[in-house]
Every structure is written in structure tokens, then in C-alpha cells.
N, C-alpha and C. Protein backbone atom coordinates (compact mmCIF):
# COMPACT_ATOMS: atom_id res chain seq x y z
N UNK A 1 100.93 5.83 122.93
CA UNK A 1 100.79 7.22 122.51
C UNK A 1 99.38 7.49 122.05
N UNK A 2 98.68 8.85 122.28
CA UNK A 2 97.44 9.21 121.46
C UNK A 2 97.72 9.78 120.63
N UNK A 3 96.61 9.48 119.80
CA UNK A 3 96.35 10.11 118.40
C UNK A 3 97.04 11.37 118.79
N UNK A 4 97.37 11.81 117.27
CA UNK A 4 97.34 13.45 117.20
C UNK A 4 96.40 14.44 117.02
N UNK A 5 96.30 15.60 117.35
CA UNK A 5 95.08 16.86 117.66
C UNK A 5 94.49 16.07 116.50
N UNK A 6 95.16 16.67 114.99
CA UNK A 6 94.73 16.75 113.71
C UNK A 6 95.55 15.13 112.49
N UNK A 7 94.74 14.93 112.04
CA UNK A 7 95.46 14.24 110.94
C UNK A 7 96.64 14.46 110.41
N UNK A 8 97.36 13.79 110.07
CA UNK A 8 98.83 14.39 109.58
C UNK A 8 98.64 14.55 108.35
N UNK A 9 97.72 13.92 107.16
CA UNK A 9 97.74 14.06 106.23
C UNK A 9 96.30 14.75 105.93
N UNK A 10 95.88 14.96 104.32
CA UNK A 10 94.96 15.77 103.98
C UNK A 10 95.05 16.27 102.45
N UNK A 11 94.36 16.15 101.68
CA UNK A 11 94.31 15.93 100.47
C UNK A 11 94.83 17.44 100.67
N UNK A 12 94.10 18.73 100.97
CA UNK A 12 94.46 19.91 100.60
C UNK A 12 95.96 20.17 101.04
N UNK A 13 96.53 19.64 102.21
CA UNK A 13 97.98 19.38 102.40
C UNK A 13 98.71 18.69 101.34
N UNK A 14 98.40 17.35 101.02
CA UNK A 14 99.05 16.62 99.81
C UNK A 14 99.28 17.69 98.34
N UNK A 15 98.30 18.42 98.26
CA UNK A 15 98.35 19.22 97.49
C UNK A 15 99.22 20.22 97.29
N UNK A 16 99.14 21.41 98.32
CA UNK A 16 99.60 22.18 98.44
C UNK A 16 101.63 21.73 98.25
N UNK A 17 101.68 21.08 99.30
CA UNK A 17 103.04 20.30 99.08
C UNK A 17 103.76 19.53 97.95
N UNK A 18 102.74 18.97 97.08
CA UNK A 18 103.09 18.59 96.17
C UNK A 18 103.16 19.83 94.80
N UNK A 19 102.64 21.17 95.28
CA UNK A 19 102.58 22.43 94.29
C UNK A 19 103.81 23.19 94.51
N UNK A 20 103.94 22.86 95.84
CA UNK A 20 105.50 23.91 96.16
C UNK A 20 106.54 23.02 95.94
N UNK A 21 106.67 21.50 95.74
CA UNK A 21 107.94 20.90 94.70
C UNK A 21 107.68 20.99 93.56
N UNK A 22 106.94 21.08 92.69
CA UNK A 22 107.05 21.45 91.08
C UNK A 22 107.45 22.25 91.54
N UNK A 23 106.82 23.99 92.10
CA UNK A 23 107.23 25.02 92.13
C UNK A 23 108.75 25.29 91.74
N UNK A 24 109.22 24.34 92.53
CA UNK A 24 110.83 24.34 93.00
C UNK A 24 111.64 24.20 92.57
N UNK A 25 111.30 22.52 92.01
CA UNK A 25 112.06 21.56 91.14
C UNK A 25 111.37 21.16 89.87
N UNK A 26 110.72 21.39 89.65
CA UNK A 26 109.80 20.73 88.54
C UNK A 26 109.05 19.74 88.39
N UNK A 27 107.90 19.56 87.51
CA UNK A 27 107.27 18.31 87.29
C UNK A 27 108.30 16.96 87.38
N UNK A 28 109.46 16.92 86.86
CA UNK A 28 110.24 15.76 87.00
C UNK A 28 110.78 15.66 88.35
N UNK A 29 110.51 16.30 89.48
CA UNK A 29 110.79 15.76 90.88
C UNK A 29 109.82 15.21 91.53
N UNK A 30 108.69 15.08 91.28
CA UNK A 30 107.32 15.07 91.93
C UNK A 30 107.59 13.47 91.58
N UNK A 31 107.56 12.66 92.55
CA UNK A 31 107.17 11.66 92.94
C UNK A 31 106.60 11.09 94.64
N UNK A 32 105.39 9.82 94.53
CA UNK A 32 105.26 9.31 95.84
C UNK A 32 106.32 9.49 96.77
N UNK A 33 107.06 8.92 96.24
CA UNK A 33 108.58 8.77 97.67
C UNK A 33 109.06 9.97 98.29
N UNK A 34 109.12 10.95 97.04
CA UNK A 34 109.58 12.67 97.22
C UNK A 34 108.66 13.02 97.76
N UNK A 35 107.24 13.19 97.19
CA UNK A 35 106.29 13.91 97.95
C UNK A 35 106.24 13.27 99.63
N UNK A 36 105.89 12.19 100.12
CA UNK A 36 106.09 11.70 101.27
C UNK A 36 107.39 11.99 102.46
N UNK A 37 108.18 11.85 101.52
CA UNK A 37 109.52 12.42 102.54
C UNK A 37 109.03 13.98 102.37
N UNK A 38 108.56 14.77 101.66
CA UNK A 38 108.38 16.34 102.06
C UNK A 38 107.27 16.69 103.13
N UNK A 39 106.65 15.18 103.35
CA UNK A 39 105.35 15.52 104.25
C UNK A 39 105.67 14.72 105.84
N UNK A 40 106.96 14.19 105.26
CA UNK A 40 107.19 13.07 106.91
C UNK A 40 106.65 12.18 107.13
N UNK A 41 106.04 11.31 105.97
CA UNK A 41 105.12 10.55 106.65
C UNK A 41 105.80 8.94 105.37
N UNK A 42 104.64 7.91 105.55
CA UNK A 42 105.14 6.73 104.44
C UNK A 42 104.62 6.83 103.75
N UNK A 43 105.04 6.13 102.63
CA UNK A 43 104.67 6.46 100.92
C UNK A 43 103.55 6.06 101.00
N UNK A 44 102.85 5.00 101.50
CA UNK A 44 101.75 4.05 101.39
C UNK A 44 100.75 4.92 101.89
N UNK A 45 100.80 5.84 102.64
CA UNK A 45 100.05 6.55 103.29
C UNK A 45 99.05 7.66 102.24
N UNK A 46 99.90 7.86 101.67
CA UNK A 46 99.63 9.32 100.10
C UNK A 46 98.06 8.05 99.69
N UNK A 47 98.19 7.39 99.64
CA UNK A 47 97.10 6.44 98.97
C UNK A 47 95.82 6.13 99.42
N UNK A 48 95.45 6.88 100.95
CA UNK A 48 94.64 6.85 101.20
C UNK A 48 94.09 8.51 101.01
N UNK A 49 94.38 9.33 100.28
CA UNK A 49 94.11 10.80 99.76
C UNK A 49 94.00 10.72 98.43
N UNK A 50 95.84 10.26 97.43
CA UNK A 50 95.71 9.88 96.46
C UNK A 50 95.81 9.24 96.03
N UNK A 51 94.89 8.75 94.09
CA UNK A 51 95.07 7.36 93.77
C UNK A 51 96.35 7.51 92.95
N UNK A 52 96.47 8.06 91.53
CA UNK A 52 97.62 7.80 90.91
C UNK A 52 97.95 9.73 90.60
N UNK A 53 99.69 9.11 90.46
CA UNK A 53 100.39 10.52 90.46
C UNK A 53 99.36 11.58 89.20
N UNK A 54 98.83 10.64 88.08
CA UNK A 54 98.28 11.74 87.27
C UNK A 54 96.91 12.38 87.72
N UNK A 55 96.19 11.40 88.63
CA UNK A 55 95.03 12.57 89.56
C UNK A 55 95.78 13.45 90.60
N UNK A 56 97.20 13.38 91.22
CA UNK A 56 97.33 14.89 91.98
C UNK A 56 97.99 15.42 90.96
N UNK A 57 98.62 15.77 89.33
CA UNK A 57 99.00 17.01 88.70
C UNK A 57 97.52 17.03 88.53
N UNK A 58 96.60 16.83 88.13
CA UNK A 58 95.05 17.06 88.41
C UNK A 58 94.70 17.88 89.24
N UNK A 59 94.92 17.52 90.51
CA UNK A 59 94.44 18.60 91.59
C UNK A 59 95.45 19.56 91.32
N UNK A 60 96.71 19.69 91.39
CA UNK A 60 97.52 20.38 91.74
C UNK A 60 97.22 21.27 90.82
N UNK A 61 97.00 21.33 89.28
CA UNK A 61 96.96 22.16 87.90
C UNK A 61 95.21 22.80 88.68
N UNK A 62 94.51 22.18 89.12
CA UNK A 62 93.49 22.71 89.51
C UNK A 62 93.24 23.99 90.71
N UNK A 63 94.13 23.31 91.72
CA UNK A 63 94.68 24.44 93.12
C UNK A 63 94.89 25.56 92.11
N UNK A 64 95.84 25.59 91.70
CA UNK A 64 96.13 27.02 90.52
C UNK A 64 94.78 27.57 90.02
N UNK A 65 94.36 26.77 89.05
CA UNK A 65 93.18 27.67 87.92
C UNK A 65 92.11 28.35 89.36
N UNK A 66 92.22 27.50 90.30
CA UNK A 66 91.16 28.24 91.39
C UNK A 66 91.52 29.89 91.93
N UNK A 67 92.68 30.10 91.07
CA UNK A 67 92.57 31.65 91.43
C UNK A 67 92.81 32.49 90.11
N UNK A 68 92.30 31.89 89.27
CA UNK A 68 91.71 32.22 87.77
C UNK A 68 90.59 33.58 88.06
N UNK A 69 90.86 34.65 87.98
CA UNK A 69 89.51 35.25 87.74
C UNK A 69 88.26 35.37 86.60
N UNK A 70 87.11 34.90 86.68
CA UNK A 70 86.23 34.68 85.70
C UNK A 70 84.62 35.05 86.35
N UNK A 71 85.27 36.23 87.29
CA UNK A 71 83.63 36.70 87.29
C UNK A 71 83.40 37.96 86.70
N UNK A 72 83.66 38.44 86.09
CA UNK A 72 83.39 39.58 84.82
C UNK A 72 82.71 39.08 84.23
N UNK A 73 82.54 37.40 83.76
CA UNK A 73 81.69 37.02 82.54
C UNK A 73 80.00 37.11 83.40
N UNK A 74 79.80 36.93 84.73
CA UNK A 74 78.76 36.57 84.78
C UNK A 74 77.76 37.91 84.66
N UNK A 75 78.14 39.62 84.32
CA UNK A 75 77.85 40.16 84.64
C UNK A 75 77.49 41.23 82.71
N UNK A 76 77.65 39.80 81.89
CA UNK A 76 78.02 40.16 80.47
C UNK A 76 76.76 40.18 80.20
N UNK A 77 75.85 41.20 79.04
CA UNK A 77 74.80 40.71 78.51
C UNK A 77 74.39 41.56 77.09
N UNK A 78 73.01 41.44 76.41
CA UNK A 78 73.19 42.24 75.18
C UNK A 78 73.50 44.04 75.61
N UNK A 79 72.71 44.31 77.09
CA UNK A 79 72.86 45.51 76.87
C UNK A 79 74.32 45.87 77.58
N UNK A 80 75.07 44.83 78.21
CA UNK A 80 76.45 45.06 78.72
C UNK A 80 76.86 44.57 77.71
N UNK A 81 77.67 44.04 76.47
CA UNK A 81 78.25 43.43 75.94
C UNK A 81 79.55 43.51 75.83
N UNK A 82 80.02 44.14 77.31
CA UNK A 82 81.82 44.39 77.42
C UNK A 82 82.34 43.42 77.50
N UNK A 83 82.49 42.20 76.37
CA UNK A 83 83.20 41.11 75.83
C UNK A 83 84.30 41.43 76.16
N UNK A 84 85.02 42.65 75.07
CA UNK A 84 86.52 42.78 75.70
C UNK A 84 87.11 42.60 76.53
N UNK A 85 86.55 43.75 77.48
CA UNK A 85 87.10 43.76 78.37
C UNK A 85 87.53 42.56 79.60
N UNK A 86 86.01 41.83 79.84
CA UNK A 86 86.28 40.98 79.72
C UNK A 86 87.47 39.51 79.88
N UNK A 87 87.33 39.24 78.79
CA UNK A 87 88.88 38.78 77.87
C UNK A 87 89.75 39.04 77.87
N UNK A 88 89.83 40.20 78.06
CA UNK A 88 91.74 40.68 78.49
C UNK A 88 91.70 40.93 79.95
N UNK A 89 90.60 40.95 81.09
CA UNK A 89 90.96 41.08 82.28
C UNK A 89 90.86 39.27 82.43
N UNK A 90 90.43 38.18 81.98
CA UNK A 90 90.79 37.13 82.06
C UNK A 90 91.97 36.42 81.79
N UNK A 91 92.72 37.07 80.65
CA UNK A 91 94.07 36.72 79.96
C UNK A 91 95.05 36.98 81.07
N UNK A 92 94.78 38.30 81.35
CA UNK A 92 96.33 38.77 82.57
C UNK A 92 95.83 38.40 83.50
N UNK A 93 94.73 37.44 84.20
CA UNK A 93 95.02 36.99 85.51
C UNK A 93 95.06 35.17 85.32
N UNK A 94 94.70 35.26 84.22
CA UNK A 94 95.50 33.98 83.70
C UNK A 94 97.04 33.72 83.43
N UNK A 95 97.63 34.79 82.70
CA UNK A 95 99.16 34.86 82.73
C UNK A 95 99.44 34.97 84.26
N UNK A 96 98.94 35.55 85.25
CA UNK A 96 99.26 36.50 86.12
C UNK A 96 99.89 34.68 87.52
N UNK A 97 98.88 33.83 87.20
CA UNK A 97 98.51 32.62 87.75
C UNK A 97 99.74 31.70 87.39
N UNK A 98 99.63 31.46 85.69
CA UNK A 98 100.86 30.74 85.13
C UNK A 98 101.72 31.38 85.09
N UNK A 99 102.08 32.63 85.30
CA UNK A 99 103.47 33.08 85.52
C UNK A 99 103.96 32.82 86.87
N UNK A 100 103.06 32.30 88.15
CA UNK A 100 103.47 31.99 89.39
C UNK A 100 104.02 30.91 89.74
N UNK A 101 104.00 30.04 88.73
CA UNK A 101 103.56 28.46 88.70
C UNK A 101 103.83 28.32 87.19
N UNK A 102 105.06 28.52 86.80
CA UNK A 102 105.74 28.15 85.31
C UNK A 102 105.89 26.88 85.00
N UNK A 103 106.35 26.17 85.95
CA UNK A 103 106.41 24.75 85.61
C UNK A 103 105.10 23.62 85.30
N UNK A 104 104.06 24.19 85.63
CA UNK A 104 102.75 23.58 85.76
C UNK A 104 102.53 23.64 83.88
N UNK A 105 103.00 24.54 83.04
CA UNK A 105 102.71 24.79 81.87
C UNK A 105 102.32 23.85 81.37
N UNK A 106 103.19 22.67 81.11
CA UNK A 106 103.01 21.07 80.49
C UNK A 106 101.72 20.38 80.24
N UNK A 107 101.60 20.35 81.85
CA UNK A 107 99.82 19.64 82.07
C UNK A 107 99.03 20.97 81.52
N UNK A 108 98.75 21.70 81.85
CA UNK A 108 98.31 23.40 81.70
C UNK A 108 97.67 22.85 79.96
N UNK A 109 98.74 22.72 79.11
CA UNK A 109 98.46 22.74 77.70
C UNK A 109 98.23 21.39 77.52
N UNK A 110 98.23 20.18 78.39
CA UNK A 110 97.20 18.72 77.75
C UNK A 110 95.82 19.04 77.86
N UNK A 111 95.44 19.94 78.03
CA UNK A 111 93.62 20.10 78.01
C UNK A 111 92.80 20.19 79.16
N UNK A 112 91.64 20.34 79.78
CA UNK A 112 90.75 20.87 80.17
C UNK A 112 90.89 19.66 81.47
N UNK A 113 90.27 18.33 80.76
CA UNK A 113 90.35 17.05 81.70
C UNK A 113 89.21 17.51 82.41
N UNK A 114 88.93 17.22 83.56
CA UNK A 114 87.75 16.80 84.52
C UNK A 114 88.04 17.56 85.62
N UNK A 115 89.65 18.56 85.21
CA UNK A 115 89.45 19.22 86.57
C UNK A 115 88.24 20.67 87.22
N UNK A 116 87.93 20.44 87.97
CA UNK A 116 86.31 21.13 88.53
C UNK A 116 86.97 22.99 88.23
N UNK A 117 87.64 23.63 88.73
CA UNK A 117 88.44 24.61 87.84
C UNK A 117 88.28 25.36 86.73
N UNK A 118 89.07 23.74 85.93
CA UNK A 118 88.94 24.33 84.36
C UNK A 118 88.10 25.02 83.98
N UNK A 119 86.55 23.34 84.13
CA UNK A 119 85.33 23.70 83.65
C UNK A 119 84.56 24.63 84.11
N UNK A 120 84.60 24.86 85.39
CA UNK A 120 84.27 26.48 85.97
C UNK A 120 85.02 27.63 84.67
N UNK A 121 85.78 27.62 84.76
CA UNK A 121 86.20 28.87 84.05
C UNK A 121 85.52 29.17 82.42
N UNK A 122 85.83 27.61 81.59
CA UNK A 122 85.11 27.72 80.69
C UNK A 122 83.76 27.18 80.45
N UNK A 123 83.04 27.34 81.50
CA UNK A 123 81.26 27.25 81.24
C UNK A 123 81.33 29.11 81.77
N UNK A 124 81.98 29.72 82.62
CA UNK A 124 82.05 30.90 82.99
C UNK A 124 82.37 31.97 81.72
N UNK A 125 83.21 31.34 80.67
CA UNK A 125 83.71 32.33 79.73
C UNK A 125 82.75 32.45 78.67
N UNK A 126 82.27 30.46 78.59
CA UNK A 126 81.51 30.57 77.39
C UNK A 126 79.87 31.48 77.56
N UNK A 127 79.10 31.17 78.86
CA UNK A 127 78.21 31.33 79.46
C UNK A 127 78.41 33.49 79.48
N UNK A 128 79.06 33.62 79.72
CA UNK A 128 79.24 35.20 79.01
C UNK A 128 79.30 35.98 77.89
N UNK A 129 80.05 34.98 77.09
CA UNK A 129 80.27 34.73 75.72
C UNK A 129 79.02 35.19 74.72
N UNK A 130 78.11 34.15 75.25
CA UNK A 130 76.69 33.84 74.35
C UNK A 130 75.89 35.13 75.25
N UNK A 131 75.84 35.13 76.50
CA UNK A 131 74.88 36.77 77.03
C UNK A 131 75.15 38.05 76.35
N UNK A 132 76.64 38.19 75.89
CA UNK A 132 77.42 39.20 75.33
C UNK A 132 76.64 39.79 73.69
N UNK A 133 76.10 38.32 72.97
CA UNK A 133 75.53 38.43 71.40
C UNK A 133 76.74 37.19 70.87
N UNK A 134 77.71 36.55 71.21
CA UNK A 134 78.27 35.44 70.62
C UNK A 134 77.16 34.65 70.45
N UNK A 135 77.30 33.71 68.91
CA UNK A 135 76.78 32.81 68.95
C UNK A 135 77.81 31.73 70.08
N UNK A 136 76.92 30.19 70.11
CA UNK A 136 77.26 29.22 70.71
C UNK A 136 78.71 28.79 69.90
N UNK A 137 78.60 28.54 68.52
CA UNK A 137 79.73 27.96 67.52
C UNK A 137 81.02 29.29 67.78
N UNK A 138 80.60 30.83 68.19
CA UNK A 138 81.82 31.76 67.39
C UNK A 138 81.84 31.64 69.24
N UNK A 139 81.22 31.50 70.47
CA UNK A 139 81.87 31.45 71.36
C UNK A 139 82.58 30.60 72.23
N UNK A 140 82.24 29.22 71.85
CA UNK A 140 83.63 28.34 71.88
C UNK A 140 84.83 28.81 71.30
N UNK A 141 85.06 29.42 70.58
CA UNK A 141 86.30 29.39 69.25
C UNK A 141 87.00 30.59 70.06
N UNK A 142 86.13 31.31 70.44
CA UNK A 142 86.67 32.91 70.78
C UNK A 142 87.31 32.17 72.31
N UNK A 143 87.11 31.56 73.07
CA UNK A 143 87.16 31.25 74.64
C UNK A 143 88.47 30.34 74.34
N UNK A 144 88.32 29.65 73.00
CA UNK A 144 89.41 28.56 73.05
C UNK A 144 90.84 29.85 71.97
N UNK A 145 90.41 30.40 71.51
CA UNK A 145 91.50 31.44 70.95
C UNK A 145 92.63 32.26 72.32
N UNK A 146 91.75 32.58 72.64
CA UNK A 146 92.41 33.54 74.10
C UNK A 146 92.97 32.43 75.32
N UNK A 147 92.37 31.34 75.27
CA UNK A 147 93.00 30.45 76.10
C UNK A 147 94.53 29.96 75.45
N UNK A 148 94.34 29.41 73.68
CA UNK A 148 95.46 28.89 73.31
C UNK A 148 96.93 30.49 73.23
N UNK A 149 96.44 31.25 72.86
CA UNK A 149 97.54 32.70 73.01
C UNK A 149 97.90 32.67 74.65
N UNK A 150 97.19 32.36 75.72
CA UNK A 150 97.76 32.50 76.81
C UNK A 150 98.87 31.52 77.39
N UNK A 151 98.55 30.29 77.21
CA UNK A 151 99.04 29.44 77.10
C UNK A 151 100.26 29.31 76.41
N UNK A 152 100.13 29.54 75.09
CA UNK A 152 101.53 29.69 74.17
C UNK A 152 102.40 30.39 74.25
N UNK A 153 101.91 31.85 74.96
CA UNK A 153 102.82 32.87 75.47
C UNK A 153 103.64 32.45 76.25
N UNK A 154 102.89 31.65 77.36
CA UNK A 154 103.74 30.72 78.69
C UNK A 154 104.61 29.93 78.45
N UNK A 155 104.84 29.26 77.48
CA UNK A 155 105.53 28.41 76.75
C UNK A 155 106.38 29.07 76.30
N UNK A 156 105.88 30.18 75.83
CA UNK A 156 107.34 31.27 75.21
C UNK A 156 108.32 31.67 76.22
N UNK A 157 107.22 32.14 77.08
CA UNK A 157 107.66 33.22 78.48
C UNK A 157 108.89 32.72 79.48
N UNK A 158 108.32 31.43 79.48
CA UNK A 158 108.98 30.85 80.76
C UNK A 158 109.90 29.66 80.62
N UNK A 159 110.50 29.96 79.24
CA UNK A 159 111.33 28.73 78.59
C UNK A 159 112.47 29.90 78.88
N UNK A 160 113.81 29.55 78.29
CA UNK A 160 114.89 29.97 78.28
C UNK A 160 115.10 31.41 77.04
N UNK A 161 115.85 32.09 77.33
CA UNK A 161 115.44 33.51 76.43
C UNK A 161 116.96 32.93 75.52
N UNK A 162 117.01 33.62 74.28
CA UNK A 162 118.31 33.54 73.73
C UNK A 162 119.87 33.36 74.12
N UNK A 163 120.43 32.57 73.63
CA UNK A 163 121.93 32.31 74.38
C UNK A 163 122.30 34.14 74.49
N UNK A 164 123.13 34.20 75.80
CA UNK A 164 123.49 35.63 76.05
C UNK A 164 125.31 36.00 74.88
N UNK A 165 125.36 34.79 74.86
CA UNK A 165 126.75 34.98 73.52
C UNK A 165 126.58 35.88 72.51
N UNK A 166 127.31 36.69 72.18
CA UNK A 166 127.38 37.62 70.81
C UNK A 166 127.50 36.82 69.99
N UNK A 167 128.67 35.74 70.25
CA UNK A 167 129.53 35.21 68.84
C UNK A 167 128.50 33.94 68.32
N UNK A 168 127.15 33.53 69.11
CA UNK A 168 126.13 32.52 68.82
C UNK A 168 125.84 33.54 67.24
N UNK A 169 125.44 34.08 67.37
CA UNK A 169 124.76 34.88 66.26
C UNK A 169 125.63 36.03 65.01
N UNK A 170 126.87 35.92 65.32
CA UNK A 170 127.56 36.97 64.48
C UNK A 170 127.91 36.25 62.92
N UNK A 171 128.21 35.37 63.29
CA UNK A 171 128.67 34.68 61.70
C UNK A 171 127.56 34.19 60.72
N UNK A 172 126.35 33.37 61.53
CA UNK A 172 125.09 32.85 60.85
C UNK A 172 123.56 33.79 61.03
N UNK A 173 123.97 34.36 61.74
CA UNK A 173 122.16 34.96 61.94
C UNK A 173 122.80 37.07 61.85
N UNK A 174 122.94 37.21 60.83
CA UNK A 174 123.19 38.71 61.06
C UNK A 174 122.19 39.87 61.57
N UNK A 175 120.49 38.90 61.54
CA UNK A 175 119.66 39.94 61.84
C UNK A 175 118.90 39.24 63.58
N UNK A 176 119.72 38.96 63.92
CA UNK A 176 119.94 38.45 65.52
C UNK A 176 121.11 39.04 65.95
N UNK A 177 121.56 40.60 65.44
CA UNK A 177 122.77 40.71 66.53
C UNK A 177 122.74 41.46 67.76
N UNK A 178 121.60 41.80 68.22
CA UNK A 178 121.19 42.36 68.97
C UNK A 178 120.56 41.41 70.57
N UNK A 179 120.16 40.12 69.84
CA UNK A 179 119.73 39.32 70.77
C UNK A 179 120.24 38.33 72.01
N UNK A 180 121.75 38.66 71.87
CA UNK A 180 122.62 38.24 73.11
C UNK A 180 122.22 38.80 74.40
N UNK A 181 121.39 40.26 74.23
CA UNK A 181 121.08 41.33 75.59
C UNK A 181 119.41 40.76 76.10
N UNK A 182 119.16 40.14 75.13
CA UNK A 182 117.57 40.30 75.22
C UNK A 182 117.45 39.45 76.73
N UNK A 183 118.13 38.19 76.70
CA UNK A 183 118.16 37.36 78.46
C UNK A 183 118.31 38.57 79.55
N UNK A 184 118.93 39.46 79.50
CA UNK A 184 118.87 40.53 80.48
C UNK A 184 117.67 41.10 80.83
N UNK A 185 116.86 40.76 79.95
CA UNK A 185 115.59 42.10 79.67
C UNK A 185 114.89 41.01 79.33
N UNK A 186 114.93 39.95 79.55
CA UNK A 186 113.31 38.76 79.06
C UNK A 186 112.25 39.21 79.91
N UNK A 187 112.06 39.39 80.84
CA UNK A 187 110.64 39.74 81.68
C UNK A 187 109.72 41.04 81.18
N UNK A 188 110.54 41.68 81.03
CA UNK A 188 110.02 42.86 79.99
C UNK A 188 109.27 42.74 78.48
N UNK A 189 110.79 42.06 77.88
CA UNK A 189 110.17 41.65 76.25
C UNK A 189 109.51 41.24 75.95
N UNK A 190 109.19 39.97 77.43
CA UNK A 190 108.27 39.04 77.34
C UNK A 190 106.25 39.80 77.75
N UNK A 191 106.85 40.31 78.64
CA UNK A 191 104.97 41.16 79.24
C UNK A 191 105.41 41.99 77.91
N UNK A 192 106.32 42.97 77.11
CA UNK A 192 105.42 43.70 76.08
C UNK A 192 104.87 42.80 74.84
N UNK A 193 105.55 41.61 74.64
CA UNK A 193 105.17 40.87 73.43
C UNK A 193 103.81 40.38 73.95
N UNK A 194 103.26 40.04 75.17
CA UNK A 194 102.05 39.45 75.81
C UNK A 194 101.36 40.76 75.04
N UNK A 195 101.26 41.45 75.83
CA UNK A 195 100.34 42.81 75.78
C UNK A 195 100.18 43.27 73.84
N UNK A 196 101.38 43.20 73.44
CA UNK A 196 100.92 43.66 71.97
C UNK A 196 100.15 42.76 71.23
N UNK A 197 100.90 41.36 72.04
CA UNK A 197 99.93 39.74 71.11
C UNK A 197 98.32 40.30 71.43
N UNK A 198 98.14 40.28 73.10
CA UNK A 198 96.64 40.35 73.11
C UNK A 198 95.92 41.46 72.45
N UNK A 199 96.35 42.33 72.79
CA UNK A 199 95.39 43.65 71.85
C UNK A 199 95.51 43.38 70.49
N UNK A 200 96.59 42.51 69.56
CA UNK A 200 95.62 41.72 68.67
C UNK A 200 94.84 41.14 68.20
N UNK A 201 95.30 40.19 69.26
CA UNK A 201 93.66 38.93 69.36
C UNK A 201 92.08 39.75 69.91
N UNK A 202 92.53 40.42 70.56
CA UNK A 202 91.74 41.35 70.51
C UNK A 202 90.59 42.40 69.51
N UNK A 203 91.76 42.59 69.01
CA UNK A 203 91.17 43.49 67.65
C UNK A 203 90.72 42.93 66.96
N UNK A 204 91.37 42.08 67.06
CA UNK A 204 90.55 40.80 65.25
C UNK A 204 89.45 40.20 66.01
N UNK A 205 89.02 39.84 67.52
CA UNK A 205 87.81 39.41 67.76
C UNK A 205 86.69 40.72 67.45
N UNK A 206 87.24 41.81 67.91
CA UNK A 206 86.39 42.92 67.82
C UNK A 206 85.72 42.96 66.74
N UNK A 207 86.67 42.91 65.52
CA UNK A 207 85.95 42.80 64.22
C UNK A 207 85.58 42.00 63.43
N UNK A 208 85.70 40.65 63.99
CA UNK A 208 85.03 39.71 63.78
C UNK A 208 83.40 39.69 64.46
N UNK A 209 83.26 40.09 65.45
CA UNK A 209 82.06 40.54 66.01
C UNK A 209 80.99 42.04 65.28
N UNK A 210 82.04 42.79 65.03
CA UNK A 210 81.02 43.55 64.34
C UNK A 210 80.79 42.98 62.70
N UNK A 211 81.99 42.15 62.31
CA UNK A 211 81.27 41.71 60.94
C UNK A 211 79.85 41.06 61.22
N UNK A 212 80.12 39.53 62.24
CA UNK A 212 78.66 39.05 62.11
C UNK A 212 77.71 39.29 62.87
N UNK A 213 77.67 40.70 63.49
CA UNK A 213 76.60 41.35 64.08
C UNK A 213 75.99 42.10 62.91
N UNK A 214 76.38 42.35 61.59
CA UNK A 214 75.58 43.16 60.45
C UNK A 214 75.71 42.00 59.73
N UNK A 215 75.68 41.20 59.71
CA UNK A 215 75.56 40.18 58.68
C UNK A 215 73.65 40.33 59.20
């Protein structure tokens, strides 16, 4: 037999395939053997693309952040200093990303790591940050504030909403009696609690910025 046209395998294939079983099933299905039987091919094979399962949630958490939007920051400066805006058009296409890809949350919140992505985004946030009038010290803090609220939201968002039982809550929680309905309506409760959280974090950066701009 001859070769085939194309390679059967391919890191951006390994990838992609290995993003649409989390997708599916979750981080706890993703293994060599699983991923390989989803690609048709032998396990031994994944090893000449990848080395160990924790460099592809690496790539894979990375495939994602690559459709992170973060070019608003490059366009930030003293006489643009639309920080805000900004920041909240980064937040909702950050939720917008981890809400596609819920299960990825896990790795998402172990940290930054080495994926090429991440650090794009935050040399992109911070690097706007400081053009904007942030110092270096208040624009780490501000980049890592709006990252940890997005993140935590996701964790909120995309976990399980309140048992739908009345009788969970009637005898011990009297000011939960309303929250048996809320699972009906989580997608909602959940984007207005996003939206009211951020225009907090919001506000309090705002005025944290005009405090130490008159200092």
C-alpha cells in the first residue's frame, strides 16, 4: 500500500479532538487510549505529537484562550485611556470562550503556565494597562482582579444551580424559598449576576484610578 495523501495525525488534529472529548465528557475522559480510539489510530502513535497528557490540557486550555479577544489593549494610551472599556470588552469575551468550553475551567484556574495564549493575553492586558496611566505594581493587580472574577464566575456559572426541590429548603433555610425555580432560569441569573459583579469591579477600579491619579 502507499502512503496516504496527508498524515493521519497532527498536533492541531490531536488537539482539536482531544477539545471536543472534554467538551463532551469531561476532563476525566481524556485519556491516551480514548483520545487514540477517537482518532483511529495506536496509542503509541499520540507520542510522536504528544509528550505527557499534562502538555495536551496545555495545548488544549491554549486552542481556547486563542480566541480570547485582547486587541483593544494595544490601542490604549494617556490620551486614549479607555481602560474600561477595555476590561469589560475583555471579561465577556473571556466568559464568552469559557462559557463554550465549561469543562476546561479546572486547568483554566491552575494558572497562566507557559501556555503561548495566556501570556499573549496578559503581556497584552498588562502592556495597555501601563499606556492607559496604570502604574506597573496597580497594573498587574488590576489584570489579575478581572481575570480572578472571570474565572470564579465560571466556577459559579457552570457548576450545578440549586436542588430544584421545594422541600430541600422549607424546614432549614426559610430565606431560600424561592430557590427551587432558580435551575430553570440559571443561564439568566447567572449572565445578570456576571454583568452586575463586573460593573462592580469595575467601579471600584474606576475609583481607584482616579484616587491615585490626584494623589
Amino acid at each position: 500500500m502507499g502512503r496516504p495523501p496527508r498524515p493521519l495525525l497532527s498536533r492541531d488534529r490531536i488537539v482539536s479532538s482531544a477539545l471536543a472529548l472534554v467538551d463532551s465528557e469531561g476532563l476525566e475522559a481524556l485519556s491516551t487510549r480514548r483520545l487514540a480510539a477517537e482518532l483511529g489510530v495506536a496509542g503509541p502513535s499520540l507520542y510522536n505529537h504528544v509528550g505527557t497528557k499534562e502538555e495536551l490540557l496545555d495545548d488544549i486550555v491554549d486552542s481556547v484562550l486563542a480566541e480570547v479577544d485582547t486587541a483593544m489593549f494595544a490601542k490604549l494610551s494617556t490620551t486614549n485611556p479607555a481602560w474600561r472599556a477595555a476590561l469589560e470588552k475583555w471579561a465577556r469575551t473571556y466568559r464568552q470562550v469559557v462559557a463554550a468550553h465549561p469543562n476546561i475551567v479546572p486547568v483554566l484556574a491552575a494558572g497562566l503556565g507557559r501556555r503561548p495564549n495566556a501570556l499573549r493575553i496578559a503581556d497584552d492586558v498588562f502592556g495597555g494597562l501601563v499606556a492607559a496611566g496604570w502604574s506597573r505594581r496597580e497594573a498587574i493587580s488590576v489584570g489579575a482582579v478581572v481575570r480572578y472574577f472571570v474565572l470564579g464566575s465560571a466556577l459559579g456559572s457552570f457548576a450545578s444551580a440549586f436542588p430544584a426541590d421545594a422541600a430541600v429548603y422549607s424546614a432549614k433555610y426559610p430565606h431560600l424559598d424561592g430557590a427551587h425555580t432558580l435551575a430553570a432560569r440559571q443561564q439568566r441569573v447567572d449572565q445578570r449576576a456576571f454583568d452586575t459583579g463586573l460593573q462592580a469591579v469595575l467601579d471600584g477600579l474606576e475609583l481607584r484610578y482616579e484616587t491615585l491619579s490626584s494623589d
